[in-house]
Protein backbone atom coordinates (compact mmCIF):
# COMPACT_ATOMS: atom_id res chain seq x y z
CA UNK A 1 -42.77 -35.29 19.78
CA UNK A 2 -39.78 -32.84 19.37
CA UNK A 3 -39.10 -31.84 15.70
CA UNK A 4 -37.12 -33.63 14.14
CA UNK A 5 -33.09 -33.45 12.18
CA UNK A 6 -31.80 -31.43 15.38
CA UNK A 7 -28.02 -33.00 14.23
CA UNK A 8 -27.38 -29.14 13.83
CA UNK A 9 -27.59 -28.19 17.33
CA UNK A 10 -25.68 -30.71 18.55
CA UNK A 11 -22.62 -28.85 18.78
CA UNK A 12 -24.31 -26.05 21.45
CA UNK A 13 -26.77 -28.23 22.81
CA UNK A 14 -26.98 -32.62 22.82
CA UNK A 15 -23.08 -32.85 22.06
CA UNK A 16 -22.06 -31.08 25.41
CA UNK A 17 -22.51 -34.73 27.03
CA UNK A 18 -21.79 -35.26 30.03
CA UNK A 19 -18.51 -35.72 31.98
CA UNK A 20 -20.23 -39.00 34.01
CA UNK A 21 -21.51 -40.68 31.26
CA UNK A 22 -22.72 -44.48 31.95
CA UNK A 23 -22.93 -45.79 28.42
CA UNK A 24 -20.05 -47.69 26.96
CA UNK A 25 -18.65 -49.37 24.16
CA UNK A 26 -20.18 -52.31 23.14
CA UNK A 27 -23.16 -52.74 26.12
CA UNK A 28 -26.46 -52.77 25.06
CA UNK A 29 -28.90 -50.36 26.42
CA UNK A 30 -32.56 -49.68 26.68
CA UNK A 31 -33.48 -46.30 24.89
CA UNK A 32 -36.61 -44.22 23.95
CA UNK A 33 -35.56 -42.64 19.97
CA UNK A 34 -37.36 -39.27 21.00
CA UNK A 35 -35.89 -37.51 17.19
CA UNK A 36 -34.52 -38.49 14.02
CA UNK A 37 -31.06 -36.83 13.40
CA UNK A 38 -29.88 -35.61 9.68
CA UNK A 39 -28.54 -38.54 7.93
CA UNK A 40 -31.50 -40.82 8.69
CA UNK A 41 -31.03 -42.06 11.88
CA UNK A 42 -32.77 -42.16 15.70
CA UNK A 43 -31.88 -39.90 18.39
CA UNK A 44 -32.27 -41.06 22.15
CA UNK A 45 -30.32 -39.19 25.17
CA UNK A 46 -28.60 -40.60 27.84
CA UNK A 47 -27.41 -38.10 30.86
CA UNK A 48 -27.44 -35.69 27.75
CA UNK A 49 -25.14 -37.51 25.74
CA UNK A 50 -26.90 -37.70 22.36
CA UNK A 51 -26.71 -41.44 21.28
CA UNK A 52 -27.39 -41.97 17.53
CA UNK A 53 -29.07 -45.28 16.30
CA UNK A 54 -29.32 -47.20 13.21
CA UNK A 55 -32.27 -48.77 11.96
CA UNK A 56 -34.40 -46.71 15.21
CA UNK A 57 -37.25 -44.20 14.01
CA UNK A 58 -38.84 -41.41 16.59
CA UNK A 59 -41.23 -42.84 19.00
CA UNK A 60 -39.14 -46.12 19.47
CA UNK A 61 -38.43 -47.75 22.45
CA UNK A 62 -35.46 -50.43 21.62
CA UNK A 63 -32.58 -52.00 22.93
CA UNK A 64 -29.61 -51.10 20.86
CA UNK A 65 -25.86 -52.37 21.20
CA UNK A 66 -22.99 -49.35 21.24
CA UNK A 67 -20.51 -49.94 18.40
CA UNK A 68 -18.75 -46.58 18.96
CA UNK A 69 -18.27 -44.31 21.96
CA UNK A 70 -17.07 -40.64 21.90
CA UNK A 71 -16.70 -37.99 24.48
CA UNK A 72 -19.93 -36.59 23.24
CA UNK A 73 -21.66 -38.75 21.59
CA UNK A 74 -22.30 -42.08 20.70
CA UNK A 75 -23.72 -44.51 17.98
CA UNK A 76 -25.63 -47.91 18.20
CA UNK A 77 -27.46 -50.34 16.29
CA UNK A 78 -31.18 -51.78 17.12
CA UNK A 79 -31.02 -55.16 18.62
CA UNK A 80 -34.62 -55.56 19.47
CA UNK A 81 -37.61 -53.26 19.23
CA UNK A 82 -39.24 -53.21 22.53
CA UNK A 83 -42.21 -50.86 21.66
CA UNK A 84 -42.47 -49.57 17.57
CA UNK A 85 -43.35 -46.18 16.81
CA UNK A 86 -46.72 -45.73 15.77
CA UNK A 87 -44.88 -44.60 12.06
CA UNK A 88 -42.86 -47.86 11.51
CA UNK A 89 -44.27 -50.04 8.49
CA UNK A 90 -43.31 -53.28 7.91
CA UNK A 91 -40.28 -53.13 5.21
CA UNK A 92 -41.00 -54.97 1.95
CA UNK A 93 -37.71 -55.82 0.88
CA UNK A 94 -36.08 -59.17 3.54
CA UNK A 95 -32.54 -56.92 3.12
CA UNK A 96 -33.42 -53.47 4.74
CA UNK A 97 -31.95 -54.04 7.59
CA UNK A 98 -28.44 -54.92 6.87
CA UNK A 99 -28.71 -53.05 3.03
CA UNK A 100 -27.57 -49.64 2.68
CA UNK A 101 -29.49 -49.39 -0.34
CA UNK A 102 -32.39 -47.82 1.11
CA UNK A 103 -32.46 -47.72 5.00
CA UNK A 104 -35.80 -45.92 5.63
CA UNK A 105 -38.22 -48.75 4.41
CA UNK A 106 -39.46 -49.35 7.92
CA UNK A 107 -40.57 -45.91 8.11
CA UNK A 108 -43.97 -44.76 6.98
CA UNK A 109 -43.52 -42.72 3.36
CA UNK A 110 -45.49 -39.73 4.44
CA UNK A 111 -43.50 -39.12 7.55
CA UNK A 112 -40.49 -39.58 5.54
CA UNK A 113 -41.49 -36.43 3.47
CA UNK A 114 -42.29 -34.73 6.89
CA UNK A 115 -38.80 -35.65 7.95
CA UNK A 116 -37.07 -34.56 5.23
CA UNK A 117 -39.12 -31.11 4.89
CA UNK A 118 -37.88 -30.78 8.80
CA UNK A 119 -34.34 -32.14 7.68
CA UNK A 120 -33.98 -28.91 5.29
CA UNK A 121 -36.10 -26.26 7.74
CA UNK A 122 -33.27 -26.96 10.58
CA UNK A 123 -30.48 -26.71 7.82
CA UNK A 124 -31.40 -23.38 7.02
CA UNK A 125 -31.81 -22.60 10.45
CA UNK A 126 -28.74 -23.94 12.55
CA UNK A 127 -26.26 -23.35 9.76
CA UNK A 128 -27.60 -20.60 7.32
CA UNK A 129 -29.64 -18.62 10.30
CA UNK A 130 -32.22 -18.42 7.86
CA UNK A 131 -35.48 -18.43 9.74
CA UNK A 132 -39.36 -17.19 8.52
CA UNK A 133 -38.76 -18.88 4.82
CA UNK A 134 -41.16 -20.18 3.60
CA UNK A 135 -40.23 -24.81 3.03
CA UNK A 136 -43.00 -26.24 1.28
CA UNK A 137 -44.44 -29.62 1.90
CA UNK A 138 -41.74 -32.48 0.42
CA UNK A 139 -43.26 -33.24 -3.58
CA UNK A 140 -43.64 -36.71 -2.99
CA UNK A 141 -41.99 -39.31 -5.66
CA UNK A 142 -44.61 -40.66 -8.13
CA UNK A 143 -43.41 -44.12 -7.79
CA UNK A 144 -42.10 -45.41 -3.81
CA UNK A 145 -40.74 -48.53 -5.51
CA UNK A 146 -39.53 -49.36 -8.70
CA UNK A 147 -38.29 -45.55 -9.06
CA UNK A 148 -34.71 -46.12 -9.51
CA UNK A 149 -33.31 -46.24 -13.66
CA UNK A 150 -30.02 -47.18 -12.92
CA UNK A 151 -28.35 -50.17 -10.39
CA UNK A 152 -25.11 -51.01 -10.02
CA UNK A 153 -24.24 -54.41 -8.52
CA UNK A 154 -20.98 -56.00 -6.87
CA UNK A 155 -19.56 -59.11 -7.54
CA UNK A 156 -17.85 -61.00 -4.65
CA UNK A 157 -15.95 -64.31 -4.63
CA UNK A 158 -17.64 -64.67 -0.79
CA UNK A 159 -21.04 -63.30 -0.49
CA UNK A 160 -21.66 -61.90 3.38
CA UNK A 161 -24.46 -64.14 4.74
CA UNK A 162 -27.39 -62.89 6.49
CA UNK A 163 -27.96 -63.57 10.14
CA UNK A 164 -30.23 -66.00 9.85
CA UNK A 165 -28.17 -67.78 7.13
CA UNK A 166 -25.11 -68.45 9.30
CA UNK A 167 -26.42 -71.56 10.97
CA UNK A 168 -28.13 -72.62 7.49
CA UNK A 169 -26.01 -75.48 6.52
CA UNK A 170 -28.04 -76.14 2.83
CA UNK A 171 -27.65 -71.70 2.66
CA UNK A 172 -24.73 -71.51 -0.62
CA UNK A 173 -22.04 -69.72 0.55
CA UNK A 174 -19.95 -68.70 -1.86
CA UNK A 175 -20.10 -65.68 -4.91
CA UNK A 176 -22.77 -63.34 -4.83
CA UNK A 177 -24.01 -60.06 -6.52
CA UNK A 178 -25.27 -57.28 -5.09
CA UNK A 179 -25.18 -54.41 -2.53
CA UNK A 180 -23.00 -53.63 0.17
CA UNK A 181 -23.24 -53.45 3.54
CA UNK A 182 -22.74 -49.71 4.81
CA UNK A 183 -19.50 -48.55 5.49
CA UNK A 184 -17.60 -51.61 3.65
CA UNK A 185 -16.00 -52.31 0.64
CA UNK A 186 -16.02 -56.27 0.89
CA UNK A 187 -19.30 -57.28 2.24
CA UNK A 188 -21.92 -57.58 -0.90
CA UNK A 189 -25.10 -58.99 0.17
CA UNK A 190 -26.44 -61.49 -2.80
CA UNK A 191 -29.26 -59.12 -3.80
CA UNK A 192 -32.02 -61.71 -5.53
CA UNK A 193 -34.78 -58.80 -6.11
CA UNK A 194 -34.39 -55.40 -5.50
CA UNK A 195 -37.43 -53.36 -5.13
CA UNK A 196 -36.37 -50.11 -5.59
CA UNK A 197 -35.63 -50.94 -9.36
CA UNK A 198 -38.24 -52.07 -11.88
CA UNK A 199 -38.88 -56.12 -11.50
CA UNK A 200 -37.37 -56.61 -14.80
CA UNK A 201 -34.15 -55.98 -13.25
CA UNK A 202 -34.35 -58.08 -10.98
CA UNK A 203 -35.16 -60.92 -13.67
CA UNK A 204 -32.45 -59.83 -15.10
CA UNK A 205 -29.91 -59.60 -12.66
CA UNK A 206 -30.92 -63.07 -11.75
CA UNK A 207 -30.41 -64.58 -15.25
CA UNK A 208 -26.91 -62.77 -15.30
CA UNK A 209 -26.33 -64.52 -11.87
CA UNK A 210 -27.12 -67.72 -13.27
CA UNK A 211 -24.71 -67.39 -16.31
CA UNK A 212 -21.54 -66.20 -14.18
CA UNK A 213 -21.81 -69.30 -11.81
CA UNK A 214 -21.88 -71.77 -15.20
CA UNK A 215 -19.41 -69.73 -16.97
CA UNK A 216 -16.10 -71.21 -15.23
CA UNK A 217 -14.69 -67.96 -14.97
CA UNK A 218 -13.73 -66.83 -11.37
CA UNK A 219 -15.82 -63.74 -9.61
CA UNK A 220 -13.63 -60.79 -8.49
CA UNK A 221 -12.42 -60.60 -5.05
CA UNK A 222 -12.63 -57.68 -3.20
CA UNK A 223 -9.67 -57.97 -1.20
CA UNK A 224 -7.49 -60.20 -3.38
CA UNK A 225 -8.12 -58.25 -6.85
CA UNK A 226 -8.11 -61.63 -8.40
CA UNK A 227 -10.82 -63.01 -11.20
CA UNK A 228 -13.10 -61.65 -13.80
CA UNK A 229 -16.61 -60.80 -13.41
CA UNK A 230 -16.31 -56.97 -11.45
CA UNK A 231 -20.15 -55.50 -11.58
CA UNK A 232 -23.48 -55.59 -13.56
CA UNK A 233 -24.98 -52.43 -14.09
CA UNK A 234 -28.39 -52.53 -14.96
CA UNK A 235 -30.10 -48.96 -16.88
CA UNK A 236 -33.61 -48.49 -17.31
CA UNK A 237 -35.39 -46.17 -19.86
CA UNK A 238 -38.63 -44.98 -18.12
CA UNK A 239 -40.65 -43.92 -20.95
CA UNK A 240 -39.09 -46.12 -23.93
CA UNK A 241 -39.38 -49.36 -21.57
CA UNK A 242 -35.35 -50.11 -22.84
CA UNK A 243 -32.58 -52.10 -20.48
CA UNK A 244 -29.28 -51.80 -20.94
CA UNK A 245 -26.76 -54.47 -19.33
CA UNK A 246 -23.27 -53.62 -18.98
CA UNK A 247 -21.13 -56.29 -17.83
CA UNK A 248 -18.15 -54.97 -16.27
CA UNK A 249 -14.94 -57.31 -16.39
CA UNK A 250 -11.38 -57.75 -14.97
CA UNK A 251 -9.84 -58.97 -18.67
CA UNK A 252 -11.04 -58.74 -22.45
CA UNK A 253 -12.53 -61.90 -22.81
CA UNK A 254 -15.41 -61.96 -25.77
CA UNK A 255 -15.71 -65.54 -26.23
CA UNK A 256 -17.09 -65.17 -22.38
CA UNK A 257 -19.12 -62.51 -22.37
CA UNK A 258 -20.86 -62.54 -26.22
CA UNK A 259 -22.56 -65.89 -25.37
CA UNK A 260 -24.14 -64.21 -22.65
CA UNK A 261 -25.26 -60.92 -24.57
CA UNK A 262 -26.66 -62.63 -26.96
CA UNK A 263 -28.75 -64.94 -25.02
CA UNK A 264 -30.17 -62.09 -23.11
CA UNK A 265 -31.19 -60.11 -25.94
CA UNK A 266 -32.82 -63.56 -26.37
CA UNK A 267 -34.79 -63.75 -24.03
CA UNK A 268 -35.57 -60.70 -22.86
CA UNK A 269 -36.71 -58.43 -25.87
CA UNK A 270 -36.57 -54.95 -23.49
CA UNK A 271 -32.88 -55.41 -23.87
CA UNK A 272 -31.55 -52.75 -25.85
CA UNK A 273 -28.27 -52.51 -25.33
CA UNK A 274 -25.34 -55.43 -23.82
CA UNK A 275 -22.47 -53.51 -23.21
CA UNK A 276 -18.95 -54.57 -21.94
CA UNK A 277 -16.62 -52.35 -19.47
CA UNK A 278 -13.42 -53.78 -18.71
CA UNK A 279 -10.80 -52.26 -16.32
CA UNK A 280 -8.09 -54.19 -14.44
CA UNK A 281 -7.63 -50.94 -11.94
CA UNK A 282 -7.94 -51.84 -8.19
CA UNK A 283 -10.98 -49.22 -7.30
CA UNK A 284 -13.92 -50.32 -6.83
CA UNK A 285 -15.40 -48.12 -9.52
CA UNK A 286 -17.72 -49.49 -12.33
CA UNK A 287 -16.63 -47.50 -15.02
CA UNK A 288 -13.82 -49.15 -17.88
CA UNK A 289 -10.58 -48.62 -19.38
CA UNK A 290 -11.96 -49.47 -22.32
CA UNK A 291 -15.87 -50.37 -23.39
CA UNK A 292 -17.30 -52.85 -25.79
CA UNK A 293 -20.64 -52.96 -27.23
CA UNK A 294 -22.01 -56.56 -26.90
CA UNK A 295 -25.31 -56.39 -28.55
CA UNK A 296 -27.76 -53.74 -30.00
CA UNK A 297 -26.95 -50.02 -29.33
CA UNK A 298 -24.51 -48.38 -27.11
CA UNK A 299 -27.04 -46.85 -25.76
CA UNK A 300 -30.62 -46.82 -24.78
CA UNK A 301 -32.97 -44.06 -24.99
CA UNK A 302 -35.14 -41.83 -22.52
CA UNK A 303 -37.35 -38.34 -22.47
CA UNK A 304 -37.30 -35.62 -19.92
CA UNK A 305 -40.39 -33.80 -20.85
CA UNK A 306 -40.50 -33.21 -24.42
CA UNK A 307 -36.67 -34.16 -25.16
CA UNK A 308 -35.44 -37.01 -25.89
CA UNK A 309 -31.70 -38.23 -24.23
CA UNK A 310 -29.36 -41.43 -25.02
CA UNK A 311 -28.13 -42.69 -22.13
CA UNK A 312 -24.55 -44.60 -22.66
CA UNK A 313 -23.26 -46.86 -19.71
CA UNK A 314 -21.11 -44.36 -18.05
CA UNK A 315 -23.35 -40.77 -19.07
CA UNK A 316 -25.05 -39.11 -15.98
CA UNK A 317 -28.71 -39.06 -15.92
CA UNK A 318 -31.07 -38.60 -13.11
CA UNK A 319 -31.89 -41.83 -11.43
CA UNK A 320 -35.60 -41.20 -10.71
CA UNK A 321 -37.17 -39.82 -14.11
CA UNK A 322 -40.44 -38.62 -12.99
CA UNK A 323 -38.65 -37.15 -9.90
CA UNK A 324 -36.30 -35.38 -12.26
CA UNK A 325 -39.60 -34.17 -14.36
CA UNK A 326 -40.64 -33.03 -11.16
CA UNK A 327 -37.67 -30.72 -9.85
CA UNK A 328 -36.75 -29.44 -13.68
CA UNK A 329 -40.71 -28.39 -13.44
CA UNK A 330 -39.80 -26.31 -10.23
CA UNK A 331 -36.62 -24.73 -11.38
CA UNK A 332 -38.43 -23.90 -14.59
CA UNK A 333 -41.61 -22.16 -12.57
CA UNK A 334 -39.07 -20.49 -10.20
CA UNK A 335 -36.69 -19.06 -12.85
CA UNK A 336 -39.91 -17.73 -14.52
CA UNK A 337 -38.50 -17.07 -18.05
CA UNK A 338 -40.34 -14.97 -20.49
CA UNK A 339 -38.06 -15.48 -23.73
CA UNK A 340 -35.90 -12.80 -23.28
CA UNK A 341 -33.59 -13.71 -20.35
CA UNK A 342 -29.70 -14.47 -20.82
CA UNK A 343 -29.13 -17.46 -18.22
CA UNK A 344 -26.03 -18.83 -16.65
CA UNK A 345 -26.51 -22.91 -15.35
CA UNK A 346 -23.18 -23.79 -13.02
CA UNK A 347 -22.36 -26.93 -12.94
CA UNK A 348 -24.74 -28.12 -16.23
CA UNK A 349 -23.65 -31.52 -16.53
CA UNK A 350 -25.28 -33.43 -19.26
CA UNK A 351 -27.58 -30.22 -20.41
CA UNK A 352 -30.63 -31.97 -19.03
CA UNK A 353 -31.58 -28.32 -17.31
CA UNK A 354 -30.56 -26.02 -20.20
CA UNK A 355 -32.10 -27.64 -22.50
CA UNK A 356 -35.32 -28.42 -20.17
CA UNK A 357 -35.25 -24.20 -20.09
CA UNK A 358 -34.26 -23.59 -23.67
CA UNK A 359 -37.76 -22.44 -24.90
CA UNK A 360 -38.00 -19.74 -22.40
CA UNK A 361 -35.08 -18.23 -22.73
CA UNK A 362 -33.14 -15.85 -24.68
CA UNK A 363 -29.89 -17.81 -24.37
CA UNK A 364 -28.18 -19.99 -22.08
CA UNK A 365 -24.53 -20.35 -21.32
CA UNK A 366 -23.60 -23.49 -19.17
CA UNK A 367 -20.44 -24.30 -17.44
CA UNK A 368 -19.32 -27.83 -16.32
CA UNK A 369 -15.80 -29.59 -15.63
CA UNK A 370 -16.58 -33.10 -17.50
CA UNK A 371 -15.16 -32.72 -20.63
CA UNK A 372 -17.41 -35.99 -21.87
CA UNK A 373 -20.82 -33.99 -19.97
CA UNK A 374 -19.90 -31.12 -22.36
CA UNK A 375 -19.72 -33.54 -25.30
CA UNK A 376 -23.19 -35.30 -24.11
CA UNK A 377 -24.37 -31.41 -23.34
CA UNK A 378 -23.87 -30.34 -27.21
CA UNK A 379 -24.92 -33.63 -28.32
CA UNK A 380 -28.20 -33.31 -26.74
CA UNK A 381 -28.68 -30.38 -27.74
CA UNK A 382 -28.17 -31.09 -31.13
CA UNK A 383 -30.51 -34.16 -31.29
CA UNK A 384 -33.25 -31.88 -29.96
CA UNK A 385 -32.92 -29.27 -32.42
CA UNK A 386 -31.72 -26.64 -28.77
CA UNK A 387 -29.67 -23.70 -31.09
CA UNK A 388 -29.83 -21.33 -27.92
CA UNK A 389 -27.25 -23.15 -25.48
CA UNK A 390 -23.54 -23.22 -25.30
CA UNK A 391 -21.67 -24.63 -22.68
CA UNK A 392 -18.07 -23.73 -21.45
CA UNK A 393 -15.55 -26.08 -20.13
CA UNK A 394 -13.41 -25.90 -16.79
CA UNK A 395 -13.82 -25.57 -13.46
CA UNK A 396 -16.89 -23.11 -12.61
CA UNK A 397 -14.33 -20.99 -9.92
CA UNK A 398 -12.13 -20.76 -12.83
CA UNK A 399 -14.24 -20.02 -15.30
CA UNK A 400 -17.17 -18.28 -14.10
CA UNK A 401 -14.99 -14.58 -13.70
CA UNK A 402 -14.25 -14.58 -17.34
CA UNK A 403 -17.94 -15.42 -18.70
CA UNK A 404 -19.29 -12.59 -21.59
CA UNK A 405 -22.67 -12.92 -20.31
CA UNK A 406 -24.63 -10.47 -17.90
CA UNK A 407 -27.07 -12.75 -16.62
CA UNK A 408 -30.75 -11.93 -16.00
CA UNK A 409 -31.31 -15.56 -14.37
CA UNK A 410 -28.61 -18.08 -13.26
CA UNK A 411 -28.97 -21.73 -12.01
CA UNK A 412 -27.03 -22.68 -9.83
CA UNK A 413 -27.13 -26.77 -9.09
CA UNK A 414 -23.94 -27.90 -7.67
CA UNK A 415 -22.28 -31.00 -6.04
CA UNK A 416 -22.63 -32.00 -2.82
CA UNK A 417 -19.74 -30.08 -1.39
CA UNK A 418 -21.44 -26.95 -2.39
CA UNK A 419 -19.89 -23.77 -4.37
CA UNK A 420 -16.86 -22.64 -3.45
CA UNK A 421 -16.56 -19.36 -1.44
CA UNK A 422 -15.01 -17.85 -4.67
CA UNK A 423 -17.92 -18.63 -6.87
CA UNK A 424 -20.26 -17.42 -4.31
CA UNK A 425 -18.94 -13.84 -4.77
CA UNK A 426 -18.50 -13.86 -8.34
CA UNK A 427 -22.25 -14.89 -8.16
CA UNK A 428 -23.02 -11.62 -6.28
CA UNK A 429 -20.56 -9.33 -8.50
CA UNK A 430 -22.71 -10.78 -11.42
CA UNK A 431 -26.07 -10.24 -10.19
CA UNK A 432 -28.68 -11.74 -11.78
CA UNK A 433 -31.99 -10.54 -10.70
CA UNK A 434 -33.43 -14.12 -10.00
CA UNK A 435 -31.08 -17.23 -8.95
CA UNK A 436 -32.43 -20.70 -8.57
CA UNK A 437 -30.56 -22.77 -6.46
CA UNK A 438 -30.80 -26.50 -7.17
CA UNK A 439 -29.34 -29.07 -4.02
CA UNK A 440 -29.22 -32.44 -2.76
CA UNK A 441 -27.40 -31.62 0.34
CA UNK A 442 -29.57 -29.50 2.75
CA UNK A 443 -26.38 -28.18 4.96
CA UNK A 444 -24.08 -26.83 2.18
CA UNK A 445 -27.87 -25.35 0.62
CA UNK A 446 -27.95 -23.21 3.79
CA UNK A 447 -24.21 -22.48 3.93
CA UNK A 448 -24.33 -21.08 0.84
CA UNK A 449 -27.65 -19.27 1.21
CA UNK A 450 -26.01 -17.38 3.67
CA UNK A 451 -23.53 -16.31 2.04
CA UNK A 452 -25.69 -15.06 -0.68
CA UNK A 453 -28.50 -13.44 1.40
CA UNK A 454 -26.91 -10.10 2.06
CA UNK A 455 -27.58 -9.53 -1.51
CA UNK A 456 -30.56 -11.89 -2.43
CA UNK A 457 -33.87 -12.35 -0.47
CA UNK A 458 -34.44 -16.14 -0.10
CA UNK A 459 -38.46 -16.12 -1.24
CA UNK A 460 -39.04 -19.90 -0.89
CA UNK A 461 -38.09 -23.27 -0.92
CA UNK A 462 -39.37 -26.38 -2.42
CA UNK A 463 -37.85 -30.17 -1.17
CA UNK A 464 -38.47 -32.33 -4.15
CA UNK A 465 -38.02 -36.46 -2.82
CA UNK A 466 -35.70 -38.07 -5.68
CA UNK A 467 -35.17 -41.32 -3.11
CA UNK A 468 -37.68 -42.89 -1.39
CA UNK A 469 -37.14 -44.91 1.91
CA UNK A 470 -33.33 -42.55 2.29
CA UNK A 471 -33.07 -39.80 3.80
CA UNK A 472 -31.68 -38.12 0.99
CA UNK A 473 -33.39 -34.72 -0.34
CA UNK A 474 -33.42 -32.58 -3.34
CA UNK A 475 -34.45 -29.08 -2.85
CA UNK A 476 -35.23 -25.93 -4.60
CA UNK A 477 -34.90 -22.45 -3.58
CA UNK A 478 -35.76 -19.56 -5.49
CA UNK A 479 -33.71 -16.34 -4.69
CA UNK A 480 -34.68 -12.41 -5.65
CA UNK A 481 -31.93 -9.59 -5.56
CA UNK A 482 -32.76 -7.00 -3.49
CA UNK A 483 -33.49 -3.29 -4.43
């Protein structure tokens, strides 16, 4: 088998195509998936046009139905799997196919680590020309299932039925909550257990369910903006065993809503916190105007390591806590503090890697655009007795040239878009000796390594899997400046 995540050599090699190309637009076509592109999905050629399929895995033979036709490529969907790959596992959850939850469940786990591994070795190759680093092996996720601490769910006035629920004339066809379908903003498959969150979510998302079809209030519609019930958001303390609920609503309507907080704090003791969000904007966005809290606490409470967090309904926090345990482990072994250092974190969010570093370090000056991460960064810090971090609002290109710190160490863990071509050189004007470079997006991790490595030697780099069954990957390099 060829390695795999080649998407970065399409452009010189399997996009060229060719100019007598049989395959067309809507047909569907017998193919052997010989690779597995970056962003999770088969690879088969046709005449050398590269033809990219969902739901396929290398070592596939399928039929698969063309939904979209380029001049040099094209995309399909399985239809039937002639021949599995000796790496496909049956999927546990009865949605995978059509959810875009998690779209790798058919795929064994440890050749999902292998792919993703592969997924960040070609990144660094085809678009940083960064060859002979050394990638570790993927750290695998301590939990495959049941990882996830936070879900949010959809309401729909018209849930979108499953194939084999069309012709199902006692199948219920109206509201449902829960994921949608990729690529749409109105189809929300009724999600009745999800197995990438604990099971208690599911129990509760089911009792929720149950209350909004008895309630006599209407379900939001996607496409009208009409009714009430918008989302339920379910948060999960790992350590604490905690639930928070926030119901998310069209209007302000408590003698609605309190019944049902109070009868889930009821019956379900791990429920912490009932919270309320209410927002009558058009986007499809679960966060409120304004925000209520229902029942208990307006917030519930987790640890990273030693530290201890509250987690509100809108506050970031990493949604796999272990996982996060896991890659603040490897940032803290590759930024290999001795007490002394002055450190710079970009982009510091909620303070969860300051303060994860705090004890090694000297003192540690974050920056972060989020006016309410900055307030959750100092809070944080204050609950955990941290005296030795400060954090500086704006915009980290804005920012970052007037900073009064000479760095010894900086973290660097950005969005997925990357760091801006102006940070990147403010990074080198600064230079630290040691930069650890935190990413979940493998190409804009190699663009900017490039830019960097005229001044930095890239020593190594370890994926870290946050997501089991996506192809999603976290990943950890650890940079030295040169003499």
């Amino acid at each position: 088998m060829e390695s795999c995540a080649k998407w970065f050599s399409f452009s010189t090699s399997y996009l060229k195509g060719s100019e007598d190309m049989s395959v067309k637009k809507g047909e569907v076509i017998e193919l052997l998936v010989s690779d597995m592109a970056f962003g999770g999905r088969g690879l088969a050629k046709v005449d050398g046009m590269a033809v990219f399929i969902d739901g396929a895995v290398a070592g596939d033979r399928v039929r698969a139905r063309v939904f979209k036709k380029k001049k040099s490529f094209a995309e399909a969907r399985v239809v039937e799997i002639l021949d599995p790959s000796e790496h496909r596992v049956e999927p546990r959850c009865e949605y995978a196919s059509w959810c875009g939850g998690c779209k790798w469940q058919f795929l064994d786990y440890a050749k999902q680590l292998e792919y993703k591994r592969n997924h960040v070795v070609e990144s660094l190759s085809h678009i940083g020309n960064i060859q002979d680093v050394t990638v570790h092996p993927t750290l695998a996720s301590k939990h495959i299932f049941g990882y996830r601490n936070k879900m949010e769910f959809s309401c729909s006035e018209s849930r979108w039925l499953l194939p084999h629920e069309l012709s199902d004339p006692e199948i219920e066809k109206g509201m449902g909550i829960g994921l949608h379908v990729p690529g749409t903003f109105s189809k929300v498959i009724d999600i009745k257990a999800c197995h990438i969150q604990p099971e208690m979510g599911n129990k509760l998302l089911g009792f929720v369910r149950e209350y909004i079809k008895s309630s006599g209030e209407p379900v939001y519609g996607l496409k009208s903006h009409e009714g009430f019930w918008r989302f339920v958001m379910l948060r999960h303390s790992y350590h604490e065993d905690q639930w928070m609920v926030n119901l998310v609503t069209a209007q302000d309507k408590p003698e609605v809503v309190q019944p049902l907080a109070d009868a889930l704090r009821e019956a379900f003791p791990e429920v912490a916190s009932v919270m309320n969000n209410i927002t009558s904007r058009k986007a499809g966005i679960a966060v409120g105007e304004s925000e209520k809290c229902l029942a208990g606490k307006p917030y519930i409470t987790d640890r990273l390591g030693e530290y201890t967090f509250h987690i509100s309904a809108n506050s970031f926090f990493q949604t796999n806590t272990p996982g996060a345990e896991a890659l603040y482990s490897k940032v803290e072994e590759y930024a290999g503090l001795t007490g002394s250092e002055r450190v710079i974190d970009l982009y510091s969010g909620t303070g969860t890697i300051p303060i994860w570093l705090s004890k090694g370090a000297q003192e540690i000056t974050g920056l972060e655009i989020v006016p309410s991460a900055i307030e959750d960064a100092a809070e944080n810090c204050r609950r955990n007795d941290v005296t030795n971090c400060r954090f500086v609002l704006g915009d980290v290109r804005h920012e970052l040239p007037d900073v009064d710190v000479k760095p010894d160490v900086m973290i660097i863990d950005p969005p997925r878009a990357g760091m801006h071509k102006e940070v990147v050189q403010r990074v080198a004007e600064l230079c630290p000796e040691r930069i650890v470079y935190v990413s979940c997006n493998p190409a804009t991790l190699a663009r900017d390594l490039e830019m960097l490595k005229a001044h930095y030697e890239i020593c190594e780099v370890q994926p870290v899997d946050m997501f089991p069954h996506t192809f999603h990957i976290e990943a950890v390099a650890r940079l030295e400046r040169k003499a």
